[in-house]
Protein backbone atom coordinates (compact mmCIF):
# COMPACT_ATOMS: atom_id res chain seq x y z
CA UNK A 1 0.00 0.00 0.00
CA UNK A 2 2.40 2.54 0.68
CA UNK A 3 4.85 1.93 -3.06
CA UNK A 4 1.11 2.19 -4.09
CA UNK A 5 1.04 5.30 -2.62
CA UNK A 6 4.73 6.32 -3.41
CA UNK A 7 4.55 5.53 -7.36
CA UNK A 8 1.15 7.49 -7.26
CA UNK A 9 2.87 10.78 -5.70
CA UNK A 10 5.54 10.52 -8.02
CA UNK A 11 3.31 10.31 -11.52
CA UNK A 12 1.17 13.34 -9.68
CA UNK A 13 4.68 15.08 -9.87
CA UNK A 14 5.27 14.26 -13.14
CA UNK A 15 2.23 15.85 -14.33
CA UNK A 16 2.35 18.78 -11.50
CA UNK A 17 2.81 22.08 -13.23
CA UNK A 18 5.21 24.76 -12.76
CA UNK A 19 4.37 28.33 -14.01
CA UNK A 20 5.35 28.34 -18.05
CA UNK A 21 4.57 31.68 -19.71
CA UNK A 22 4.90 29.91 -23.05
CA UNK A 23 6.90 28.31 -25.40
CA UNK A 24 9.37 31.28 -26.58
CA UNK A 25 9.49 32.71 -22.86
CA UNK A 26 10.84 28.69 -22.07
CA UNK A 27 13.36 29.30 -24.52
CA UNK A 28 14.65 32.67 -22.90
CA UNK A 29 14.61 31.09 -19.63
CA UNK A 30 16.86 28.39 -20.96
CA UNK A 31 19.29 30.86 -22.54
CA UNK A 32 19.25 33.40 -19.41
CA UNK A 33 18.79 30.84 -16.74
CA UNK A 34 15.88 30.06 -14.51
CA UNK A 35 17.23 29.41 -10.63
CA UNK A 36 13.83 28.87 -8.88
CA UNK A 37 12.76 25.67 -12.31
CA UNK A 38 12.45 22.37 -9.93
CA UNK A 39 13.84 19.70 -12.35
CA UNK A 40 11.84 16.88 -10.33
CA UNK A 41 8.50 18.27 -10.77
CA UNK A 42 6.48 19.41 -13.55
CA UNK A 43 6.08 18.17 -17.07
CA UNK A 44 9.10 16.39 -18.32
CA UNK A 45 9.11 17.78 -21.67
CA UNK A 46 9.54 21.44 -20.41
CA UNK A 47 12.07 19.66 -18.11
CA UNK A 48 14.20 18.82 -20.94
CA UNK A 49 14.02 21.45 -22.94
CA UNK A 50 15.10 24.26 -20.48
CA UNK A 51 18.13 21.91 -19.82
CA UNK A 52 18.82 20.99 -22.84
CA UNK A 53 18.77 24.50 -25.12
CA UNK A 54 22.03 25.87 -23.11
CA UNK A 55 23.14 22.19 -22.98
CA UNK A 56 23.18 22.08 -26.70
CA UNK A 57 24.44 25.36 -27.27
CA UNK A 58 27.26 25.09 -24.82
CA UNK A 59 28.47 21.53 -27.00
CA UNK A 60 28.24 23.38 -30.00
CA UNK A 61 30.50 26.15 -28.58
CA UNK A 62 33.26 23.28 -28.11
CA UNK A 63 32.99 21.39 -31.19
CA UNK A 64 33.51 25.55 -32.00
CA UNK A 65 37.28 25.32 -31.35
CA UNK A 66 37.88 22.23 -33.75
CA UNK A 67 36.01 23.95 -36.40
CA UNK A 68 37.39 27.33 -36.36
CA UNK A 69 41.10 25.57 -36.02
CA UNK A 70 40.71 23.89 -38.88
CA UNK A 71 39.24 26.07 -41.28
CA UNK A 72 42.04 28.60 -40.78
CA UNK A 73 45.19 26.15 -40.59
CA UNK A 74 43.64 24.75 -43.75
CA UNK A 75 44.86 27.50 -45.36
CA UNK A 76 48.46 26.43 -44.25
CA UNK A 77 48.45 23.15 -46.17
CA UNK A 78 48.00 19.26 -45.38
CA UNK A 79 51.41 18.57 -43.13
CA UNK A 80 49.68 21.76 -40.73
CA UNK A 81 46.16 20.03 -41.11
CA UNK A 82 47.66 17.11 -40.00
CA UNK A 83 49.30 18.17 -37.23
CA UNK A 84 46.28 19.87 -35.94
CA UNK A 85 44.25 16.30 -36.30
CA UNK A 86 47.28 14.21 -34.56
CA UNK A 87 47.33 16.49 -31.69
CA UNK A 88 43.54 16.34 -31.38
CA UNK A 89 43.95 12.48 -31.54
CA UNK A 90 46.51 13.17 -28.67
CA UNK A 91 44.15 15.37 -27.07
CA UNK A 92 41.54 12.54 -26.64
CA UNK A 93 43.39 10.99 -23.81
CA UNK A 94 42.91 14.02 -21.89
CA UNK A 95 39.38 14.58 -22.90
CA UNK A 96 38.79 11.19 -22.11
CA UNK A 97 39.99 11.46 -18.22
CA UNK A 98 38.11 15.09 -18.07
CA UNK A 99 34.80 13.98 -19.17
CA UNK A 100 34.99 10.53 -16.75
CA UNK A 101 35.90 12.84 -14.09
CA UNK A 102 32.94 15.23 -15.74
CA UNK A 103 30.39 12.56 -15.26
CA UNK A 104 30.85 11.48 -11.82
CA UNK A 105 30.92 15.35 -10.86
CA UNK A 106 27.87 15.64 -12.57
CA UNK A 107 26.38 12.70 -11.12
CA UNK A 108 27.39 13.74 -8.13
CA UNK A 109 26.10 17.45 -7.83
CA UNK A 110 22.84 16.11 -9.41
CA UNK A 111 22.43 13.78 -6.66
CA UNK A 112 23.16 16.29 -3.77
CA UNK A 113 20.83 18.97 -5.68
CA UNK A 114 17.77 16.68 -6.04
CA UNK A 115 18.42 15.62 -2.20
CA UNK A 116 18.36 19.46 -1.45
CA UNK A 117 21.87 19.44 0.00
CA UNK A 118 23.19 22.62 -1.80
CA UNK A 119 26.08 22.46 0.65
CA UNK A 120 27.22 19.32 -0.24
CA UNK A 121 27.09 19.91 -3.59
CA UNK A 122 29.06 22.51 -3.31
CA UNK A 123 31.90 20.60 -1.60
CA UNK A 124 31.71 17.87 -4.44
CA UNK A 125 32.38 20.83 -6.50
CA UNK A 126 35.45 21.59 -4.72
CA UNK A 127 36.69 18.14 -4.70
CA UNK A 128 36.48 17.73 -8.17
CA UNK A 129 38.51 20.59 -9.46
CA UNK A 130 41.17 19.55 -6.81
CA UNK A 131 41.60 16.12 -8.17
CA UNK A 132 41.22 18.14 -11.85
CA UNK A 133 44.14 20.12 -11.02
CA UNK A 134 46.22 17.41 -9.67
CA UNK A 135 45.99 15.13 -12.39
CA UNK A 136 46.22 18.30 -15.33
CA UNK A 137 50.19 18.70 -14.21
CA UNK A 138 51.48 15.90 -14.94
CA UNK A 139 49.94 15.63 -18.52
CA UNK A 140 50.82 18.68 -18.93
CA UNK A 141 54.82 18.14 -18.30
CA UNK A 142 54.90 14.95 -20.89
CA UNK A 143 52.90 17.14 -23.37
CA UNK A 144 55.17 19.79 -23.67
CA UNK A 145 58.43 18.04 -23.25
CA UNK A 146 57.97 15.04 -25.44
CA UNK A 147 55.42 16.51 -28.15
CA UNK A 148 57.77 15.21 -30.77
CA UNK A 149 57.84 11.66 -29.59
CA UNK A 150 54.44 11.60 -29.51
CA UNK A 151 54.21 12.64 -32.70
CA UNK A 152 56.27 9.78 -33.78
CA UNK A 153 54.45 7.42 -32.19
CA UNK A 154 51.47 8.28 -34.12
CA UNK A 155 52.97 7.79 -37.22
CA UNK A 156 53.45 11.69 -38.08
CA UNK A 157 56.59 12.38 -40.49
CA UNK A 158 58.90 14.24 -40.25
CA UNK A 159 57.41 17.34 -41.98
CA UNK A 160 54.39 17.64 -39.68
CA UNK A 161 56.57 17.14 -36.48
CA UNK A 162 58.80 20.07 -37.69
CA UNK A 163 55.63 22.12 -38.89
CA UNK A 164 53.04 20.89 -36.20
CA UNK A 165 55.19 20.68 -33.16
CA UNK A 166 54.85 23.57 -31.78
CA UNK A 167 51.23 23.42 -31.91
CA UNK A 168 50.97 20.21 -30.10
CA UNK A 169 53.28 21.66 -26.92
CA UNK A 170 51.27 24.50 -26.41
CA UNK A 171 47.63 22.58 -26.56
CA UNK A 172 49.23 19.47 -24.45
CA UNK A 173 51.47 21.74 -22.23
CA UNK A 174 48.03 23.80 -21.43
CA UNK A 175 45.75 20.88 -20.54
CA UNK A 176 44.78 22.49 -17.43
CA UNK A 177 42.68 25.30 -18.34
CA UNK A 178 40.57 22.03 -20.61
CA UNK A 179 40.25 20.05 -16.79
CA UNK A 180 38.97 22.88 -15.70
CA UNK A 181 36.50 23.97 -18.39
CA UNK A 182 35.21 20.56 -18.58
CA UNK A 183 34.84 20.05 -14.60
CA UNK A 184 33.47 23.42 -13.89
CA UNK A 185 30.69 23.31 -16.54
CA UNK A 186 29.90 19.89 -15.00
CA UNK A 187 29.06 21.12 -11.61
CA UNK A 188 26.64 24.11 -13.43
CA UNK A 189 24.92 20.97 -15.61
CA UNK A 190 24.82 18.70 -12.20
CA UNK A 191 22.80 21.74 -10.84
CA UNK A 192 20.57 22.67 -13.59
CA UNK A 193 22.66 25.97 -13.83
CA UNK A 194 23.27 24.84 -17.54
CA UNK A 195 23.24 28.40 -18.81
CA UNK A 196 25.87 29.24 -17.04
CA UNK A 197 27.80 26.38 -18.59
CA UNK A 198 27.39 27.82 -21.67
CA UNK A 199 28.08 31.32 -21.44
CA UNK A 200 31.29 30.40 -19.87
CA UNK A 201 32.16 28.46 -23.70
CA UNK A 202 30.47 31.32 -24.86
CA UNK A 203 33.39 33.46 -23.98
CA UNK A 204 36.07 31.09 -24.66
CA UNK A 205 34.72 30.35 -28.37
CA UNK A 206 34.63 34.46 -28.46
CA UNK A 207 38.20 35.19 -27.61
CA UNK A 208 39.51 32.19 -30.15
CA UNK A 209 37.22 33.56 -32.76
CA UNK A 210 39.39 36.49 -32.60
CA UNK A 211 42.58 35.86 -31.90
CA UNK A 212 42.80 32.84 -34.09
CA UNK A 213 43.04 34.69 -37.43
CA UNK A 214 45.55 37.56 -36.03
CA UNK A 215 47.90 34.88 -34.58
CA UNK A 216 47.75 32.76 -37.47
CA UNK A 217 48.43 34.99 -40.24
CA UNK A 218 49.98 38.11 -38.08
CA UNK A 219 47.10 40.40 -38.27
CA UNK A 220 47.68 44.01 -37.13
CA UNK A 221 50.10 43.94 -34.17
CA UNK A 222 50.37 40.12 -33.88
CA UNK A 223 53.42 37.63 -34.60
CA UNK A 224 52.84 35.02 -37.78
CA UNK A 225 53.02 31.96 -35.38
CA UNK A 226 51.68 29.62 -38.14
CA UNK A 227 49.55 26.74 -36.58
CA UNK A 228 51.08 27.64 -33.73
CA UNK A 229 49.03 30.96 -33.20
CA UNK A 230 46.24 28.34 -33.11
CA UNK A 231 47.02 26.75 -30.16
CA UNK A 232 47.98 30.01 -28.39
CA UNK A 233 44.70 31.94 -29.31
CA UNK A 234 42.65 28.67 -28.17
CA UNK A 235 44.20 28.07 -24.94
CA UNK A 236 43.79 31.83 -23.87
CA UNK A 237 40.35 31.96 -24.62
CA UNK A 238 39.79 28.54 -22.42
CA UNK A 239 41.73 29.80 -20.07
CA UNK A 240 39.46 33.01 -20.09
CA UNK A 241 36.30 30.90 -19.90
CA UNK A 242 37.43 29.29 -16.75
CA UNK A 243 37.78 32.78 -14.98
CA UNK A 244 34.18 33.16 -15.73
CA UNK A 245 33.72 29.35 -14.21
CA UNK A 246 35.44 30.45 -11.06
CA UNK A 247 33.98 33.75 -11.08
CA UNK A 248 30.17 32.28 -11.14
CA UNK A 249 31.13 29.53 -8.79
CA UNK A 250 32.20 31.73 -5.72
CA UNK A 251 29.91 34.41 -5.97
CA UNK A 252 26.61 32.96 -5.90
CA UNK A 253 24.98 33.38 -9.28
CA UNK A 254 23.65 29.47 -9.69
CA UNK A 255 22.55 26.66 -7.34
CA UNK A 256 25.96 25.86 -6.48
CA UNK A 257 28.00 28.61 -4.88
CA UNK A 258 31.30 27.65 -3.35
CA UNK A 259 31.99 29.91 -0.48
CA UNK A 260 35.76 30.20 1.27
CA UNK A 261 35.37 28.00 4.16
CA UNK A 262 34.40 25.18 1.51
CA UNK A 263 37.03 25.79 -0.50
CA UNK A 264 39.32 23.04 0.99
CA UNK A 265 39.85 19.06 1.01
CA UNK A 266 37.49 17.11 2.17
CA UNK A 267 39.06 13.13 1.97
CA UNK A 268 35.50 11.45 2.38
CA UNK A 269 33.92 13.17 -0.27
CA UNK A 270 37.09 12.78 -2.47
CA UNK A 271 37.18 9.39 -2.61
CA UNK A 272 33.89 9.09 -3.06
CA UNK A 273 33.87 10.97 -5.95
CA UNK A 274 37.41 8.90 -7.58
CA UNK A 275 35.36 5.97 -6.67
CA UNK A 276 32.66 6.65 -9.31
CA UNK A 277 35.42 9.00 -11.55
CA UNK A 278 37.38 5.49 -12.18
CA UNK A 279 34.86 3.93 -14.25
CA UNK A 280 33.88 7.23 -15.81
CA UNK A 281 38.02 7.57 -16.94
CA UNK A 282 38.38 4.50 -17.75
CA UNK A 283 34.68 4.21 -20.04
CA UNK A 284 36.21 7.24 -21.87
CA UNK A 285 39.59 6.08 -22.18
CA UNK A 286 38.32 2.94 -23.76
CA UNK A 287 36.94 4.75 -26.14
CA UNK A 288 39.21 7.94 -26.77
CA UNK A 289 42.02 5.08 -27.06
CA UNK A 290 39.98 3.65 -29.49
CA UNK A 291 39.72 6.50 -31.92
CA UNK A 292 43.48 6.97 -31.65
CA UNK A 293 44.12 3.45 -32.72
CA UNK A 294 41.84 4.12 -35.53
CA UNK A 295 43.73 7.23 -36.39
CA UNK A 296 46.82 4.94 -36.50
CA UNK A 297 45.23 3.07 -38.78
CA UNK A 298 44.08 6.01 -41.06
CA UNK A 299 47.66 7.04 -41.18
CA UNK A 300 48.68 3.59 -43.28
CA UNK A 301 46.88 5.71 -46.19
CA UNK A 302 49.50 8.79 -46.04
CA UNK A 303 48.42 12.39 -45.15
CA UNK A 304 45.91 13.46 -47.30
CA UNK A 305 43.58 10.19 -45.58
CA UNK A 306 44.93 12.03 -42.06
CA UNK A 307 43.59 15.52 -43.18
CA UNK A 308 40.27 14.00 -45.08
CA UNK A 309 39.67 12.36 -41.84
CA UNK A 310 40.35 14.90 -39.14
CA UNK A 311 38.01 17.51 -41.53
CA UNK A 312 35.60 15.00 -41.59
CA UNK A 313 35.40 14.73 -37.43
CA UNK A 314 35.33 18.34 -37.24
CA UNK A 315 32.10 18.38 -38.85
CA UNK A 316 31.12 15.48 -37.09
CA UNK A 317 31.67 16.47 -33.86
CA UNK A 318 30.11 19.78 -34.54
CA UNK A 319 26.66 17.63 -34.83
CA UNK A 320 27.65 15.37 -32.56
CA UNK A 321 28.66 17.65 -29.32
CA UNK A 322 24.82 19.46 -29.40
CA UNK A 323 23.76 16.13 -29.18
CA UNK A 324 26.18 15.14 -26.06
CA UNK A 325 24.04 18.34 -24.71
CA UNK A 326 20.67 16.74 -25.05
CA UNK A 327 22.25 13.77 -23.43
CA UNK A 328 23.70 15.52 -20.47
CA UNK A 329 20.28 16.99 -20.01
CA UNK A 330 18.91 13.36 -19.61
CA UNK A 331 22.24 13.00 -17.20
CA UNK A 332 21.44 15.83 -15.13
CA UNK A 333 17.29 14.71 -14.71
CA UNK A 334 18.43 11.15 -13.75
CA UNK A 335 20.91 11.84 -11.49
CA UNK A 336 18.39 14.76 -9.70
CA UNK A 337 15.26 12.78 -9.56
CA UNK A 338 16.73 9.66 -8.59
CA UNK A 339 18.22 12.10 -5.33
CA UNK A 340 14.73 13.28 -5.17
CA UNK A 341 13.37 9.55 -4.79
CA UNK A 342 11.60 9.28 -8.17
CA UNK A 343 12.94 7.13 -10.54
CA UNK A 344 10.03 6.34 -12.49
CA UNK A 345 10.47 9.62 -14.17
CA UNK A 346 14.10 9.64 -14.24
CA UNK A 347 13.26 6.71 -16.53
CA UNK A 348 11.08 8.56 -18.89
CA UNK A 349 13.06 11.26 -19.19
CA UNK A 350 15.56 9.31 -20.58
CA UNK A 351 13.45 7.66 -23.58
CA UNK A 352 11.80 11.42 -24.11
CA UNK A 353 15.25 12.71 -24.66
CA UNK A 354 16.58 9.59 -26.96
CA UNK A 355 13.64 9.72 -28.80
CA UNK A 356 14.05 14.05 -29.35
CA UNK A 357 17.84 13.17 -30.17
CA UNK A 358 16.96 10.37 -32.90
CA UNK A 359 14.89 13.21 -34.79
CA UNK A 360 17.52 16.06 -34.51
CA UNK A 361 20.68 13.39 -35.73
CA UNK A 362 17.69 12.04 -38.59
CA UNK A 363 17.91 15.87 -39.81
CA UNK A 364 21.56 15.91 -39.78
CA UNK A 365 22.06 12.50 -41.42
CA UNK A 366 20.28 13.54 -44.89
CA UNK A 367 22.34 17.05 -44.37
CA UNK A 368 25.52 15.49 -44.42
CA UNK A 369 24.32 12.69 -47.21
CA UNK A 370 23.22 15.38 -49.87
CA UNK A 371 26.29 18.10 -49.39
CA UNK A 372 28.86 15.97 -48.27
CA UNK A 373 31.10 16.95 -50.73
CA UNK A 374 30.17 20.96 -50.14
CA UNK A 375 30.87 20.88 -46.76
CA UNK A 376 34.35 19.32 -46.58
CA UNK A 377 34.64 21.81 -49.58
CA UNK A 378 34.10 24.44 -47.25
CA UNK A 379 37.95 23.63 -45.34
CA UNK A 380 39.75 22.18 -48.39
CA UNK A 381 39.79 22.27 -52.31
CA UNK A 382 42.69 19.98 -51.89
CA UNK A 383 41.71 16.87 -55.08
CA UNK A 384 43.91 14.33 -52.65
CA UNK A 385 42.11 15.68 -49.51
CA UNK A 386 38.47 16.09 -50.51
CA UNK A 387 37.66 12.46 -51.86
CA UNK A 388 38.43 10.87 -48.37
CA UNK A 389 36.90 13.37 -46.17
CA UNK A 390 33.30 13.12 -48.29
CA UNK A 391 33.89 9.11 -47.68
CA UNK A 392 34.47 9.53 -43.86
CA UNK A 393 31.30 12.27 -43.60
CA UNK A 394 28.95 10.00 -45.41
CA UNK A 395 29.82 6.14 -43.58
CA UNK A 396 29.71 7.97 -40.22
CA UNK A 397 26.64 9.76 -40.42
CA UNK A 398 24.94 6.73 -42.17
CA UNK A 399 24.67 5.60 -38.18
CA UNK A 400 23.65 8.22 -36.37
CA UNK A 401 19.78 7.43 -35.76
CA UNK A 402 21.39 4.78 -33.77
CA UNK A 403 24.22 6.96 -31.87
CA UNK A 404 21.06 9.00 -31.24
CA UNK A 405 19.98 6.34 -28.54
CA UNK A 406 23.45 5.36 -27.79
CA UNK A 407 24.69 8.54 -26.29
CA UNK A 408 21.24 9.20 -23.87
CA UNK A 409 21.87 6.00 -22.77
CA UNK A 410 25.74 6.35 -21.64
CA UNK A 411 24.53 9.82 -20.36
CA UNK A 412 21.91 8.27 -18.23
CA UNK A 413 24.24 5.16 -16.92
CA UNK A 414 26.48 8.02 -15.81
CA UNK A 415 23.85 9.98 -14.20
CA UNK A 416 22.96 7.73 -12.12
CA UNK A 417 26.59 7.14 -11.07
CA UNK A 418 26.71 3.80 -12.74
CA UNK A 419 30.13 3.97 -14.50
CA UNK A 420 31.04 0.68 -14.51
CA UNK A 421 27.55 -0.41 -17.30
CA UNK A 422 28.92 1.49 -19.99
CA UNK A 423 32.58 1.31 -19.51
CA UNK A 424 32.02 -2.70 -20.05
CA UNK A 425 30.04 -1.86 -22.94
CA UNK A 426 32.43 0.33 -24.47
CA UNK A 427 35.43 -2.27 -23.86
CA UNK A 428 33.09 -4.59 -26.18
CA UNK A 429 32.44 -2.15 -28.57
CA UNK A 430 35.20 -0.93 -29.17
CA UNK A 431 38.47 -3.01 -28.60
CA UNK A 432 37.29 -5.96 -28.52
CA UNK A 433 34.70 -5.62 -31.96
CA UNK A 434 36.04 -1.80 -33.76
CA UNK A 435 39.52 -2.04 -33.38
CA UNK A 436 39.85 -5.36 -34.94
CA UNK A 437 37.22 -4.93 -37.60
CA UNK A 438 38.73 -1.34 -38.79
CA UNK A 439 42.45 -3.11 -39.41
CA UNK A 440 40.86 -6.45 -40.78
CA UNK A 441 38.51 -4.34 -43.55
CA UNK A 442 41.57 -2.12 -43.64
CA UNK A 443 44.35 -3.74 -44.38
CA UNK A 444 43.80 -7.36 -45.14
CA UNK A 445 40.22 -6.28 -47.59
CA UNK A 446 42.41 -3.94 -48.91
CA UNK A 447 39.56 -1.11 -48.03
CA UNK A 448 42.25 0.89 -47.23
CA UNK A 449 40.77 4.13 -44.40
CA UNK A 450 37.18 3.77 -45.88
CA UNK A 451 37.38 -0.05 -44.16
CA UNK A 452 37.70 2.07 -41.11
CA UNK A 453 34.78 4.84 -41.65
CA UNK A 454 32.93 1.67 -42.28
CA UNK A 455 33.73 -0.02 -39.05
CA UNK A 456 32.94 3.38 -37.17
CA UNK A 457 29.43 3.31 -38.24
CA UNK A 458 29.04 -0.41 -37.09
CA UNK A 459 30.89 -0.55 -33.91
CA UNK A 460 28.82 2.72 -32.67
CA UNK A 461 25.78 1.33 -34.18
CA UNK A 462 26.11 -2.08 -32.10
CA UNK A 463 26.99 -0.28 -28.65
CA UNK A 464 23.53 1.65 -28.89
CA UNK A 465 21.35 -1.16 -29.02
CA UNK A 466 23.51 -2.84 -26.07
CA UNK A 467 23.34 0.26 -24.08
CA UNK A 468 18.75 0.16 -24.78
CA UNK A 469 19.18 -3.43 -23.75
CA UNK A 470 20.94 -3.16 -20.69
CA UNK A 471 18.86 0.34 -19.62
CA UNK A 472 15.92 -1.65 -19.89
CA UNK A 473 16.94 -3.98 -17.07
CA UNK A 474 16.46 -0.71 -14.62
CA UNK A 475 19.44 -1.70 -12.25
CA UNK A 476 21.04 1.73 -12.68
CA UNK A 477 17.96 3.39 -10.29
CA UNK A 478 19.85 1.35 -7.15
CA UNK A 479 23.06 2.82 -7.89
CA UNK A 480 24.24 5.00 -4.82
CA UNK A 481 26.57 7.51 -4.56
């Protein structure tokens, strides 16, 4: 009698409404930001939407800084191109230990702010950039010192180390302002504070819009630094956003506001949170580590497969990141409600936002079908470039209907702290079934780098219906944390 009673209160909350003054005022309450919105009440649709408009802005403000990067380096020729795509390949290693840490922190904060323990969320925030910080230094040192031999290692000659180098030192050597960009935002998303997530990329994506061009090419006042201006101009303007991120998080403007006597180490809440960060690293290293075996592979085809490939992610990721926003919205309503004791809805809101993300990646499959060739012709008129990059756009967006449902899914393991679910997943997706597939149609078929866009689409394709299998089993609503 009393679950009777409990699983009635919660579908009364579902449907309970919270003052809407229509559709376009939602959407400027999403941009601006909307303190007093209860993310465990109310219709769920309105739910996602006011999380997910700044969510998706904010990822396209990041897939921003590959895009802009590339189309003026482009300019520079394939060895730069190159260089640019190796060190983004690099680069995944530390995106994949940011966003693992990202998740828990989000998970975390979500948890705490559906429990109504603004304090503690706040302290989770603390703990999180600490172990961001302490982890960035390190990376940072072997970046910047050994940029060269990682460059080797990936197979680049010796053109691109001598015109890429450089490049690769500065954006490895300055991983610390990306730990931080990536761990701050996840604290605003764990609170709902998503706008102020994105106006914080919102100023980064400003300042390299500007000072990309003028270090580049010497504009004005400013050096010719070559693809090196690149790397300068974008780590400033991260570096800028996460004053803002600092700036919002210790003077009160969201949920979470991180005042001086919290602003130290707390050991049980650390290890809590590394507890649920080590299957978040590791899901993402699986899979970052993935994509830089695949770029090995690429490689085998000579540069102009390298730069075909790394235009074609750019414009991937730049459909691809919004939709990481829709899924951190599911993320951020799973890990609240389930802290608010209703996970009935934290289910729904799950298959609401897969189903919204299916239709949006639907759109952006025909897009990328039909002008394939216009839009890598957009960064490159390059006849050895341009026929591989139009092959890598079109196999990889032939699965994203699929990825649509994948990616909610992960998000909504991860928001519920479960870590461990997707990591597994991704280890059999991806080494164990992509890895091998991508070198066997590859190398021994002869398919040469289209073997690998081909095995992309699969692999991907395969871990979304194992992720809508698993979710469907429901043991991610006992997860604690």
């Amino acid at each position: 009698m009393a679950q009777a009673k409990d699983v009635m209160s919660e579908e009364q909350s579902i449907a309970s409404p919270q003052p809407s003054g229509g559709f376009w005022k939602d959407v400027r309450s999403a941009v601006v930001g909307r303190q007093q919105y209860d993310f465990t009440e109310g219709a769920i649709g309105r739910a996602i939407m006011l999380l997910a408009i700044p969510m998706v802005l904010e990822m396209a403000m990041e897939s921003l800084f590959g895009i802009v990067n590339v189309f003026w380096v482009s300019s520079l020729g394939a060895d730069s191109v190159a260089a640019v795509g190796i060190t983004e390949s690099l680069l995944t290693l530390v995106f994949g230990i940011a966003i693992g840490l990202s998740m828990a922190t989000t998970a975390m904060v979500a948890r705490r702010t559906g429990e109504k323990d603004i304090k503690g969320a706040s302290i989770a925030a603390v703990q999180a950039i600490a172990i961001g910080i302490c982890l960035s230094l390190p990376i940072g040192a072997l970046g910047f010192f050994f940029t060269h031999k990682l460059f080797e290692l990936m197979g680049a000659s010796a053109e691109i180390i001598k015109v890429g180098g450089g490049y690769g030192a500065i954006i490895l050597g300055g991983n610390l302002v990306i730990f931080l960009l990536f761990l701050n935002n996840a604290v605003f998303r764990g609170a709902g504070d998503a706008s102020i997530a994105m106006r914080a990329l919102w100023i980064a994506n400003l300042i390299n819009l500007v000072l990309d061009p003028c270090l580049i090419f010497g504009v004005g006042p400013f050096p010719r630094l070559g693809v090196t201006g690149s790397a300068i101009a974008t780590t400033i303007g991260r570096g800028l956003g996460v004053v803002f991120q600092l700036w919002a998080l210790s003077s009160g403007r969201g949920r979470v506001w991180v005042k001086l006597n919290q602003a130290r180490l707390n050991l049980s809440v650390m290890l809590k949170l590394l507890r649920v960060s080590v299957g978040g690293i590791f899901q993402f290293l699986i899979a970052t580590a993935s994509w830089l075996g695949l770029m090995r592979i690429v490689a085998e085809s000579g540069s102009s497969a390298i730069a075909g490939y790394t235009i074609a992610l750019r414009i991937v990721v730049f459909a691809i990141l919004p939709s990481w926003g829709m899924s951190n919205a599911a993320a951020t309503l799973v890990g609240q409600n389930l802290g608010a004791g209703k996970p009935s809805r934290a289910e729904r809101s799950v298959w609401v936002t897969g189903f919204s993300n299916m239709v949006f990646l639907g759109i952006v499959t025909i897009i990328f079908v039909v002008f394939a060739e216009g839009l890598i012709g957009i960064f490159t008129h390059d006849a050895s470039v341009v026929p591989y990059g139009v092959a890598a756009l079109k196999y990889i967006s032939y699965g994203y209907v699929f990825y649509a449902y994948g990616m909610v899914m992960v998000a909504a393991f991860n928001g519920a702290g479960d870590t461990t679910t997707p990591t597994l997943i991704n280890l059999g997706c991806y080494w164990l079934f992509q890895i091998p597939l991508a070198y066997t149609l590859a190398v021994p078929f002869q398919f040469g780098a289209r073997g690998v866009f081909l095995a992309i689409t699969i692999a991907e394709s395969s871990l979304a219906v194992v992720g809508m299998l698993v979710f469907r089993r429901g043991r991610w609503k006992q997860q604690k944390i």
